[in-house]
Protein backbone atom coordinates (compact mmCIF):
# COMPACT_ATOMS: atom_id res chain seq x y z
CA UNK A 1 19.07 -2.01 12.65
CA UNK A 2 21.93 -0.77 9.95
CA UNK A 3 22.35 2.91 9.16
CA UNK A 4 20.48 3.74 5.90
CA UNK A 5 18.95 0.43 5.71
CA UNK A 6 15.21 2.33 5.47
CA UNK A 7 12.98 2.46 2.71
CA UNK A 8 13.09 5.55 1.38
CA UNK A 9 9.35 4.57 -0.89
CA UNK A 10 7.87 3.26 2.48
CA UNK A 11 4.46 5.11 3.32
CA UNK A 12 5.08 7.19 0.28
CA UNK A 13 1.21 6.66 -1.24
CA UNK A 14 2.72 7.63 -4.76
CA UNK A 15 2.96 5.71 -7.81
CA UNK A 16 6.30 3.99 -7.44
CA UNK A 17 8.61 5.59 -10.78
CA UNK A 18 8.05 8.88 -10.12
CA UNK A 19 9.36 8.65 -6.53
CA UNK A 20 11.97 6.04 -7.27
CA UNK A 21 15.65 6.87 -6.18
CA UNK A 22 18.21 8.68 -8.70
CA UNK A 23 16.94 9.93 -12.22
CA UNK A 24 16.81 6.75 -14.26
CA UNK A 25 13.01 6.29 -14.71
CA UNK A 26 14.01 2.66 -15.14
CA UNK A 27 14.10 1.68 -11.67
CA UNK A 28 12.45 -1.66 -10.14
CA UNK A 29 10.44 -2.84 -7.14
CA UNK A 30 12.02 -6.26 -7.13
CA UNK A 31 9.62 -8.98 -7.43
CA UNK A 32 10.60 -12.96 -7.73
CA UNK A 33 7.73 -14.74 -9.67
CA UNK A 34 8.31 -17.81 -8.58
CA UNK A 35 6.32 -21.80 -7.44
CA UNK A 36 6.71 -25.13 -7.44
CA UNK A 37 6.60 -25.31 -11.04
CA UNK A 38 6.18 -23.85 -13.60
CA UNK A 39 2.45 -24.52 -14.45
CA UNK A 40 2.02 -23.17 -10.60
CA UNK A 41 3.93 -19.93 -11.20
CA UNK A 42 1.76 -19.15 -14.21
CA UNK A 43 -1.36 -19.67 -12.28
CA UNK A 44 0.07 -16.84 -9.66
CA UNK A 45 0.36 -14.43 -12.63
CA UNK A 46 -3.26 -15.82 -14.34
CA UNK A 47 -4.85 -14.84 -10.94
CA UNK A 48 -3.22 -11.30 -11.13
CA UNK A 49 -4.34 -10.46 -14.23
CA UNK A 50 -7.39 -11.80 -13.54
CA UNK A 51 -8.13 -9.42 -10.33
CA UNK A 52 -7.02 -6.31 -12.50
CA UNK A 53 -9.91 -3.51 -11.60
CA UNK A 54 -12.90 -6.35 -10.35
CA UNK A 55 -12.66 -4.26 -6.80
CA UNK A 56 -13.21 -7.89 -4.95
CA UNK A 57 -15.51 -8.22 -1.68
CA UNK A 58 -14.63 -10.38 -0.25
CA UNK A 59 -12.79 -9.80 3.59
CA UNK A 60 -9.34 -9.52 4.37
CA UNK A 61 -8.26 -10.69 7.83
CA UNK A 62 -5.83 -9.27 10.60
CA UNK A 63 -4.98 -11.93 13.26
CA UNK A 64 -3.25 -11.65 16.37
CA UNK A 65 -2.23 -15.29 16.80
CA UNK A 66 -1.36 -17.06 20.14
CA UNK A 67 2.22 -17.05 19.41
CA UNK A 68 3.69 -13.62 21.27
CA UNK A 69 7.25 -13.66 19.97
CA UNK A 70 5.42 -13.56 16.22
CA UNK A 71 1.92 -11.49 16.86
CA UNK A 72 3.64 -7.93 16.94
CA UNK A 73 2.07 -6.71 14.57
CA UNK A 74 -1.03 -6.57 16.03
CA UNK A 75 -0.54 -3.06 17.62
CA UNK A 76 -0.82 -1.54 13.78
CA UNK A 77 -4.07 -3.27 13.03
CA UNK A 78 -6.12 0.06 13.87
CA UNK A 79 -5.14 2.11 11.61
CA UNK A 80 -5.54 0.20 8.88
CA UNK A 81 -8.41 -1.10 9.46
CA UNK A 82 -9.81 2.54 10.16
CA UNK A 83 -8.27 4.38 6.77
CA UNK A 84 -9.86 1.25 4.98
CA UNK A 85 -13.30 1.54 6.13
CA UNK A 86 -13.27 5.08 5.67
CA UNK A 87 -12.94 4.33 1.41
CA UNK A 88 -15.80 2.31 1.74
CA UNK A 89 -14.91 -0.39 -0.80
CA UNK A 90 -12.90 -2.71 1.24
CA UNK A 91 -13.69 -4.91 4.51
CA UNK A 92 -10.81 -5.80 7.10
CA UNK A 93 -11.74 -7.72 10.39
CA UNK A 94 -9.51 -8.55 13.41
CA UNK A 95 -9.27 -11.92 14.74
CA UNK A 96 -7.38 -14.13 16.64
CA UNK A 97 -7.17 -17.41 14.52
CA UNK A 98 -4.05 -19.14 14.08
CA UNK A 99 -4.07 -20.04 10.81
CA UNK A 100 -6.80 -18.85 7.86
CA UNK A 101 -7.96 -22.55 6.39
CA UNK A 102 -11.41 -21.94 8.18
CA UNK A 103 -11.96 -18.36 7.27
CA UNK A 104 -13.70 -19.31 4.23
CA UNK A 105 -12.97 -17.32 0.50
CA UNK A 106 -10.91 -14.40 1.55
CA UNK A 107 -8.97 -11.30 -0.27
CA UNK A 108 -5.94 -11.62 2.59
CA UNK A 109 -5.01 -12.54 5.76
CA UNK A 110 -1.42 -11.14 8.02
CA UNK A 111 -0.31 -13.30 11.33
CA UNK A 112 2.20 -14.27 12.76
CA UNK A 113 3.44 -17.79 13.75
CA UNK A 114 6.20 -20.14 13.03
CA UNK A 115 4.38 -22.65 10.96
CA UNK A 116 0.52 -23.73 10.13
CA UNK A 117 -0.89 -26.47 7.64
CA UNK A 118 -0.95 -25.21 4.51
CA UNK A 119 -4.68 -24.15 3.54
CA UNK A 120 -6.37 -25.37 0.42
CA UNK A 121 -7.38 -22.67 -2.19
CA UNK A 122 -8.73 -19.75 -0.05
CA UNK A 123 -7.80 -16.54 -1.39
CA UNK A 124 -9.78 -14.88 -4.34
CA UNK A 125 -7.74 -13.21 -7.10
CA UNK A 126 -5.52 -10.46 -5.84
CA UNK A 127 -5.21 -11.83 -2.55
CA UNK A 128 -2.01 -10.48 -0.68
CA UNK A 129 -0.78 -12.81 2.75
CA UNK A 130 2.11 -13.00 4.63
CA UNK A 131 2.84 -14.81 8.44
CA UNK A 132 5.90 -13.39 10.02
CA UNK A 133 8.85 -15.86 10.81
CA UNK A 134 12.04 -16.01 10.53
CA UNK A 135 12.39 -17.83 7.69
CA UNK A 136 9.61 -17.01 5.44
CA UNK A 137 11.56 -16.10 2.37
CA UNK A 138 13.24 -19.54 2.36
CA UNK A 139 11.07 -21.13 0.42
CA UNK A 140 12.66 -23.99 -0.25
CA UNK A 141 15.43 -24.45 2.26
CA UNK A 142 13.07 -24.76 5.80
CA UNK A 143 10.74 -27.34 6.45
CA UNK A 144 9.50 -26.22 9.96
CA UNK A 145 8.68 -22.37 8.75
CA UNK A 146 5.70 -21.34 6.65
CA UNK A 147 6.75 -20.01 3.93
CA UNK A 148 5.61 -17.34 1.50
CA UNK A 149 5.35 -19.95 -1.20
CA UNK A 150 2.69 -21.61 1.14
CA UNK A 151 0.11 -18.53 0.13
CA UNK A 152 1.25 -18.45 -3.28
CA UNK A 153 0.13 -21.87 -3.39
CA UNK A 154 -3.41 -21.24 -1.64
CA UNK A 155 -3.93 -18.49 -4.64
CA UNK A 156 -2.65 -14.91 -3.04
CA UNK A 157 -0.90 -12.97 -5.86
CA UNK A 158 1.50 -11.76 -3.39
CA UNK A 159 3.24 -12.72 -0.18
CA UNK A 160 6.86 -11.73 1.51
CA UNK A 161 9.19 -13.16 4.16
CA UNK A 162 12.81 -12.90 5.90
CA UNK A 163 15.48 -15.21 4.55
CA UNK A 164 17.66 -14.52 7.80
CA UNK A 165 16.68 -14.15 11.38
CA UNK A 166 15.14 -10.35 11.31
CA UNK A 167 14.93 -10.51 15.24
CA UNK A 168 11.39 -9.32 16.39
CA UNK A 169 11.37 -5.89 14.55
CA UNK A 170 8.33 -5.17 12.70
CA UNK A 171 9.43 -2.76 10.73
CA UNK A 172 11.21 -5.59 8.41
CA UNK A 173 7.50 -6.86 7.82
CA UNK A 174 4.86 -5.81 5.82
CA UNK A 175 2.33 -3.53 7.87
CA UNK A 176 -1.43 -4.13 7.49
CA UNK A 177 -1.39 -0.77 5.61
CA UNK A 178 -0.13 -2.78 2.46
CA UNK A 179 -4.06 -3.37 2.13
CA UNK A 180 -4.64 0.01 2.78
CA UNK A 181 -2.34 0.75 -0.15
CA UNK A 182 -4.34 -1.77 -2.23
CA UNK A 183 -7.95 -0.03 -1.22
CA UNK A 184 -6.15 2.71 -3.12
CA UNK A 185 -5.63 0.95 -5.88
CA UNK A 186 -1.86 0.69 -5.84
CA UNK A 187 -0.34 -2.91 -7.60
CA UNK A 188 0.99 -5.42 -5.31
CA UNK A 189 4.55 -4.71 -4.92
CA UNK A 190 3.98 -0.79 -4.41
CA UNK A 191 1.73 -1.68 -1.74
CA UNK A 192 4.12 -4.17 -0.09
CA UNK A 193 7.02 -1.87 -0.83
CA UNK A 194 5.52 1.23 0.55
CA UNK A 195 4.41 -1.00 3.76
CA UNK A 196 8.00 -2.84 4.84
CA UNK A 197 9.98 0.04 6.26
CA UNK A 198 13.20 -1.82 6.39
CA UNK A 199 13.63 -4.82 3.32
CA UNK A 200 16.64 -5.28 3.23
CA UNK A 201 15.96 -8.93 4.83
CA UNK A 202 13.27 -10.03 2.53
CA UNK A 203 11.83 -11.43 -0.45
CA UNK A 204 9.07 -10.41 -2.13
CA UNK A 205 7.18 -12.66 -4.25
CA UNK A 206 4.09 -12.72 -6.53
CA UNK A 207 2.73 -10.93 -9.40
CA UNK A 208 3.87 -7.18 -8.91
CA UNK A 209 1.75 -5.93 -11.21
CA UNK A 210 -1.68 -6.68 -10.17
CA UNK A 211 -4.30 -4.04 -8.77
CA UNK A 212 -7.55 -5.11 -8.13
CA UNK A 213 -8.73 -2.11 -6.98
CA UNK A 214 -7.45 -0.09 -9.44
CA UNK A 215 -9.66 2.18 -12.07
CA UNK A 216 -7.32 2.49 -15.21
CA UNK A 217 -8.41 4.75 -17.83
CA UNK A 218 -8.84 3.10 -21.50
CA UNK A 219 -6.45 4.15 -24.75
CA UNK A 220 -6.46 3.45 -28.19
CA UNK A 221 -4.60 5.09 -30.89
CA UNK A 222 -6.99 6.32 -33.09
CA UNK A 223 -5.29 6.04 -36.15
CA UNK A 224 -3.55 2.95 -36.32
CA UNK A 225 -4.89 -0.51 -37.23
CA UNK A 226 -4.88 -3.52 -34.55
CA UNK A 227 -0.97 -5.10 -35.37
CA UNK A 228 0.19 -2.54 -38.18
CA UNK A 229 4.15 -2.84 -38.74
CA UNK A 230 5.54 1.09 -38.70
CA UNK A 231 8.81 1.95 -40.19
CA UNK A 232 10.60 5.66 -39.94
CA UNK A 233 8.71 8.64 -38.54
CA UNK A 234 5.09 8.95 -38.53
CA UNK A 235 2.24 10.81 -36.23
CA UNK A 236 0.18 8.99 -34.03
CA UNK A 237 -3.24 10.10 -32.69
CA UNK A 238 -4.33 8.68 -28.96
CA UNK A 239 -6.87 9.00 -27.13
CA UNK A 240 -7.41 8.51 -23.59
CA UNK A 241 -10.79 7.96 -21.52
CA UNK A 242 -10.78 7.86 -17.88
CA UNK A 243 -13.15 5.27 -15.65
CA UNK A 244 -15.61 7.62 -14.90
CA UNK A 245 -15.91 11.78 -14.43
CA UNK A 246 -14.91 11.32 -10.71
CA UNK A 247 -11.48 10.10 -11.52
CA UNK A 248 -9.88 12.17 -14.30
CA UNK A 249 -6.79 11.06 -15.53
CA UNK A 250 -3.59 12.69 -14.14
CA UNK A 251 -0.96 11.34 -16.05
CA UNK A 252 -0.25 9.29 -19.35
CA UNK A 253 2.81 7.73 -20.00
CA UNK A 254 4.30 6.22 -23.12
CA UNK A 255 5.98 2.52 -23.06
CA UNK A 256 7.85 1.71 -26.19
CA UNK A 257 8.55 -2.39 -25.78
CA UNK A 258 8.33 -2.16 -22.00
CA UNK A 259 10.53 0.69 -21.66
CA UNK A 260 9.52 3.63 -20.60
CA UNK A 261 10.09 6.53 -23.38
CA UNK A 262 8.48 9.45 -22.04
CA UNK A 263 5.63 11.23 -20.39
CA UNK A 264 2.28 12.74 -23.05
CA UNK A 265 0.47 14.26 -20.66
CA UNK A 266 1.49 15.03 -16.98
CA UNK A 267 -1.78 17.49 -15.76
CA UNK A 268 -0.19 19.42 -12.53
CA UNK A 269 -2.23 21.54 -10.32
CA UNK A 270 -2.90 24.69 -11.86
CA UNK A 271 -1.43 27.83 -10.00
CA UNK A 272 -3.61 30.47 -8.45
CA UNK A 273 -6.25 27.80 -7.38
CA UNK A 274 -7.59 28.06 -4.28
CA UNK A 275 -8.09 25.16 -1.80
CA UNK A 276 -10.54 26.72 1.16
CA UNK A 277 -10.30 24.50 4.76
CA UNK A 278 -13.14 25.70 6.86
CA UNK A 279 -12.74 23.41 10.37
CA UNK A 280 -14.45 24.42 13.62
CA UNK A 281 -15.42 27.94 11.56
CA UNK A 282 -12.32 28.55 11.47
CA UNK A 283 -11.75 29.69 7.77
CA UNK A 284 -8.11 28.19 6.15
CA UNK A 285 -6.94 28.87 2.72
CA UNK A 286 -4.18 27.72 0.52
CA UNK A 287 -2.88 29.37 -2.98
CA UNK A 288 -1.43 26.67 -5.46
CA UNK A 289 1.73 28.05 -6.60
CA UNK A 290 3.84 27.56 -9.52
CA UNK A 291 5.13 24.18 -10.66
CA UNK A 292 3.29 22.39 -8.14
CA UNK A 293 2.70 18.58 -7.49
CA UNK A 294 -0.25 17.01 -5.68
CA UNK A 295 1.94 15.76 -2.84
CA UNK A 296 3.47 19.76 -2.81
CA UNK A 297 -0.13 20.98 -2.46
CA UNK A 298 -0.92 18.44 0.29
CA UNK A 299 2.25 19.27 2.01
CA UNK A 300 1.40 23.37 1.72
CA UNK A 301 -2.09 23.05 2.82
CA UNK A 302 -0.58 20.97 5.81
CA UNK A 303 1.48 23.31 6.72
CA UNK A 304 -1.33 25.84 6.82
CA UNK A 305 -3.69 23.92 9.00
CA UNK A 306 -0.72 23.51 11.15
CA UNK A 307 0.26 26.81 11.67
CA UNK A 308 0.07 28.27 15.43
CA UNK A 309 -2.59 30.47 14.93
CA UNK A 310 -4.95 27.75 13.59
CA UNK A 311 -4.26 25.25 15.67
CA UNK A 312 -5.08 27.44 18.77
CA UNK A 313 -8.28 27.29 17.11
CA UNK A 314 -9.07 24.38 15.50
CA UNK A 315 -7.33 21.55 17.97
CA UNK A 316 -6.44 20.18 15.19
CA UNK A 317 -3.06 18.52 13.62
CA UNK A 318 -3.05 17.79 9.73
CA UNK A 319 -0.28 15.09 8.56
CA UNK A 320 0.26 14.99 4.95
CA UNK A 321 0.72 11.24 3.79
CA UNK A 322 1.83 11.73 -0.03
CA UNK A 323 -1.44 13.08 -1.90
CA UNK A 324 -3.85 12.82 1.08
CA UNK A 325 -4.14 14.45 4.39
CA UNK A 326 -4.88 13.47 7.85
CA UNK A 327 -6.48 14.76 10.57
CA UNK A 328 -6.21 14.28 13.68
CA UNK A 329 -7.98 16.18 16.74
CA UNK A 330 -6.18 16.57 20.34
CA UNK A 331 -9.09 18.39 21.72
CA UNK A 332 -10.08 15.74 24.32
CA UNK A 333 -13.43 17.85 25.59
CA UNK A 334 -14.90 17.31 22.89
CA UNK A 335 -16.56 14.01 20.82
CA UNK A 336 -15.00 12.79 16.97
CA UNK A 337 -18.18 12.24 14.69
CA UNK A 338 -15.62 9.03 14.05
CA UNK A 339 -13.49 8.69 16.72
CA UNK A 340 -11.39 5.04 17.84
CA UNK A 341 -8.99 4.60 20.65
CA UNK A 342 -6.37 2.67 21.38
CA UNK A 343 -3.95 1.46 23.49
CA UNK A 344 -0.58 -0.35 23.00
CA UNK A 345 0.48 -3.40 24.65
CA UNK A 346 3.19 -2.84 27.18
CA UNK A 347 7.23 -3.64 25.34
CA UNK A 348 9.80 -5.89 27.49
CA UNK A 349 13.37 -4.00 28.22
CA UNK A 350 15.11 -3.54 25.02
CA UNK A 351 17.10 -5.77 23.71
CA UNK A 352 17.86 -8.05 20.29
CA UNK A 353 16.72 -11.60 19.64
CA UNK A 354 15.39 -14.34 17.98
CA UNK A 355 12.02 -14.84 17.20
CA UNK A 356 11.84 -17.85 18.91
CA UNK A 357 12.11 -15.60 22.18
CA UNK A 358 9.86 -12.87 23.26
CA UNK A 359 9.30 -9.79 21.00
CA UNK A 360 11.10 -6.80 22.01
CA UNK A 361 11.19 -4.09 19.35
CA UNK A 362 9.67 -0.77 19.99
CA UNK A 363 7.16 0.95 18.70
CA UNK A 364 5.27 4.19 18.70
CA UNK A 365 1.72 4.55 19.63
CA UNK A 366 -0.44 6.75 17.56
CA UNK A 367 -3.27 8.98 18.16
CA UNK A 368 -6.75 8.93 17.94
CA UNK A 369 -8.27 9.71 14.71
CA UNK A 370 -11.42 11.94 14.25
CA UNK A 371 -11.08 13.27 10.72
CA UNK A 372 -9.48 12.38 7.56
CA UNK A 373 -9.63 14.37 4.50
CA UNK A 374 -8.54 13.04 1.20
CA UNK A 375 -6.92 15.66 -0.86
CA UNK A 376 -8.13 15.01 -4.88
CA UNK A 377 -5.68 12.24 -5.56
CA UNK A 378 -4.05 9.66 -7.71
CA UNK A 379 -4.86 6.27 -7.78
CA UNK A 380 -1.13 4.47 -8.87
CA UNK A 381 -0.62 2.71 -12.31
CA UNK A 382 2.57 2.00 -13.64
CA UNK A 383 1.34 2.52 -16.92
CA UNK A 384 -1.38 5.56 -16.78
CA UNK A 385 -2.65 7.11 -13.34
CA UNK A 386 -6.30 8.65 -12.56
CA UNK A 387 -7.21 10.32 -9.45
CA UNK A 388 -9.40 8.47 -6.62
C-alpha cells in the first residue's frame, strides 16, 4: 500500500474533533448521504435519528461466506465479538451465510462476496453493513457488485465500499470492531472511521451522525425562552444533566449555527489522584499528574503494569487502546476466568491481486485475552461527551 496512506483516527476510541489532524476544530469525517432518491435518502437519515440512544437488541452478524478471495475478514471476528460481549449490551454471532435476507430483523451484518440479492427491509434503526468487493462504493456504475447503496436500501444507517480494485487487503475495509466502536456509543462514521485502517479507496455512506448506543446528557439554557431572537451581548445560564450518576459528563461543547465556538466545560483528571492496580497480589499504583487527559492516564498506568518488575510478576501485558486498557495474560500454566483462543488461517505467498483471485494480504494474529479493564471513560458525542 502507499506511504502515509494510514488512518491516523483508526483504533483511536476517542471522540473524533479532539483527535482530528492539524488545529482547526473544524475538521470532517466525510460522509456522502446519498439513495435512489431523494424520499429514500431522507428515510436513511429518519432511521438515524430515530436509533439515537434506544440501545437496540437486536443481533448483529459476522459471516465468513463461501467466497475465499472476499471472506478475509473473518480472522478479526474474535475480538470483536469478545470486547462486545464483555459490555454486555450488545449481541454479535458468527456465521457462515452468504447473504443476510434470512437472518430475520438484525442491527448489522459484515461478509464478503461479490454480489447477493438485495434483501428486503432487515436492519432495525442504526444498523451498520458492509460486503467487501471491489466495487462497493460504485453505487451506481456496477451492476454485477453489491453495492453499499444495496444496505442503505434494506434500512442500515451506514455502509462503505471500494470504488477501485483495493486488491485483497483488509485493512482498506471496515473491521468488525466498527460495532465494537458502536457498543461504545460512538456515531456511525467515527466507528467506521476508527475501524478502516487505510480509506483512501472508499466511500462512506449513511447518516454519520447517528449513535444508538449512545447516553447523551440533556441541556437547556435556563434563562432563555423556547425561539427568543438575541441581539448584542447578553449572559446565558445552562445547565447540563448527565444520563444517569454512572456516566458523568466529561465535556460540554458550545455550537453556534453548527460551528463549533468553543469548549464550557472540559473536566480533566484531577492531579494527585491515585489509580491502585492490584493483579495476582501484586500491588500497582499510578499518580495522575498535571494537565492530564484520560487517554494520558491510560497510557501512564500502561506503562506501569508494563514495567519489568511487574510483569515478572504478574504475566501480564496491559495495551492502552485510547481511554481503556487491555489485558492480556501470557502465563500459559495457568486458566483465564475468560479466556478464548484462536488460530489464524494459513496466508498464500505474498503477492498483489484482484479480488477475483485468492486473498493474499497478511495479517497478524493476536493473543489470547483473559482480562480487560475499562479505564473510567468517555462515551463519544460530537456535541457533549459522558463517560461509559
Amino acid at each position: 500500500m502507499p506511504n502515509a496512506s494510514s488512518n491516523r483516527y483508526a483504533g483511536s476510541e476517542h471522540l473524533f474533533r479532539s483527535v482530528a489532524p492539524g488545529i482547526s476544530k473544524t475538521n470532517f469525517l466525510v460522509t456522502m448521504l446519498t439513495s435512489s432518491n431523494l424520499t429514500q435518502a431522507k428515510q436513511v437519515v429518519d432511521r438515524g435519528v430515530a436509533s439515537d440512544g434506544t440501545f437496540p437488541t437486536q443481533i448483529v452478524y459476522l459471516a465468513k461466506s463461501g467466497d475465499v478471495a472476499r471472506n478475509i475478514r473473518y480472522t478479526l471476528f474474535d475480538n470483536a465479538i469478545f470486547n462486545t460481549r464483555l459490555r454486555g449490551d450488545y449481541s454479535m454471532v458468527r456465521t457462515n451465510a452468504d447473504a443476510p435476507n434470512n437472518l430475520g430483523y438484525i442491527l448489522g451484518y459484515e461478509n464478503g462476496r461479490q454480489s447477493i440479492s438485495a434483501p428486503p427491509v432487515i436492519f432495525a434503526p442504526g444498523a451498520l453493513a458492509d460486503q467487501l468487493t471491489s466495487y462497493g462504493g460504485c453505487l451506481y456504475d456496477v451492476p454485477d457488485h453489491t453495492t453499499a447503496l444495496v444496505f442503505l436500501n434494506a434500512g442500515a444507517i451506514g455502509s462503505y465500499g471500494t470504488v477501485v480494485e483495493p486488491c485483497a487487503y483488509a485493512q482498506k475495509f471496515p473491521a468488525a470492531q466498527a460495532y465494537f466502536y458502536q457498543s461504545r456509543g460512538f456515531t456511525m462514521a467515527e466507528c467506521y472511521y476508527q475501524s478502516v485502517t487505510n480509506p483512501y479507496q472508499g466511500v462512506l455512506v449513511g447518516e454519520p451522525l447517528a449513535a444508538p448506543f449512545a447516553r447523551p446528557p440533556a441541556g437547556s439554557w435556563s434563562n432563555l425562552p423556547a425561539n427568543a431572537l438575541l441581539r448584542g451581548t447578553t449572559n446565558l445560564s445552562l445547565q447540563v444533566n448527565a444520563a444517569d450518576a454512572l456516566h458523568p459528563i466529561q465535556q460540554v461543547d458550545l455550537f453556534v449555527d453548527g460551528t463549533f465556538a468553543q469548549t464550557l466545560t472540559n473536566i480533566p483528571p484531577r492531579q494527585n489522584n491515585t489509580l491502585n492496580v492490584t493483579i495476582r497480589g501484586r500491588a500497582m499504583a499510578y499518580t495522575v499528574p498535571a494537565s492530564a487527559t484520560i487517554q494520558s492516564v491510560a497510557a501512564g498506568l500502561t506503562a506501569v503494569l508494563n514495567a519489568t518488575s511487574n510483569t515478572n510478576a504478574t504475566r501480564v501485558r496491559a495495551f492502552a487502546h485510547g481511554d481503556r486498557i487491555e489485558l492480556q495474560s501470557f502465563d500459559f500454566s495457568q486458566p483465564a476466568d475468560r479466556f478464548q483462543s484462536r488460530s489464524a488461517a494459513p496466508l498464500a505467498a505474498p503477492r498483489r491481486s484482484p479480488l477475483s483471485s485468492l486473498p493474499v494480504a497478511p495479517a497478524s494474529s493476536i493473543p489470547s485475552r483473559s482480562a480487560f479493564a475499562p479505564l473510567p471513560s468517555s462515551t463519544p458525542h460530537l456535541r457533549a461527551v459522558t463517560c461509559c
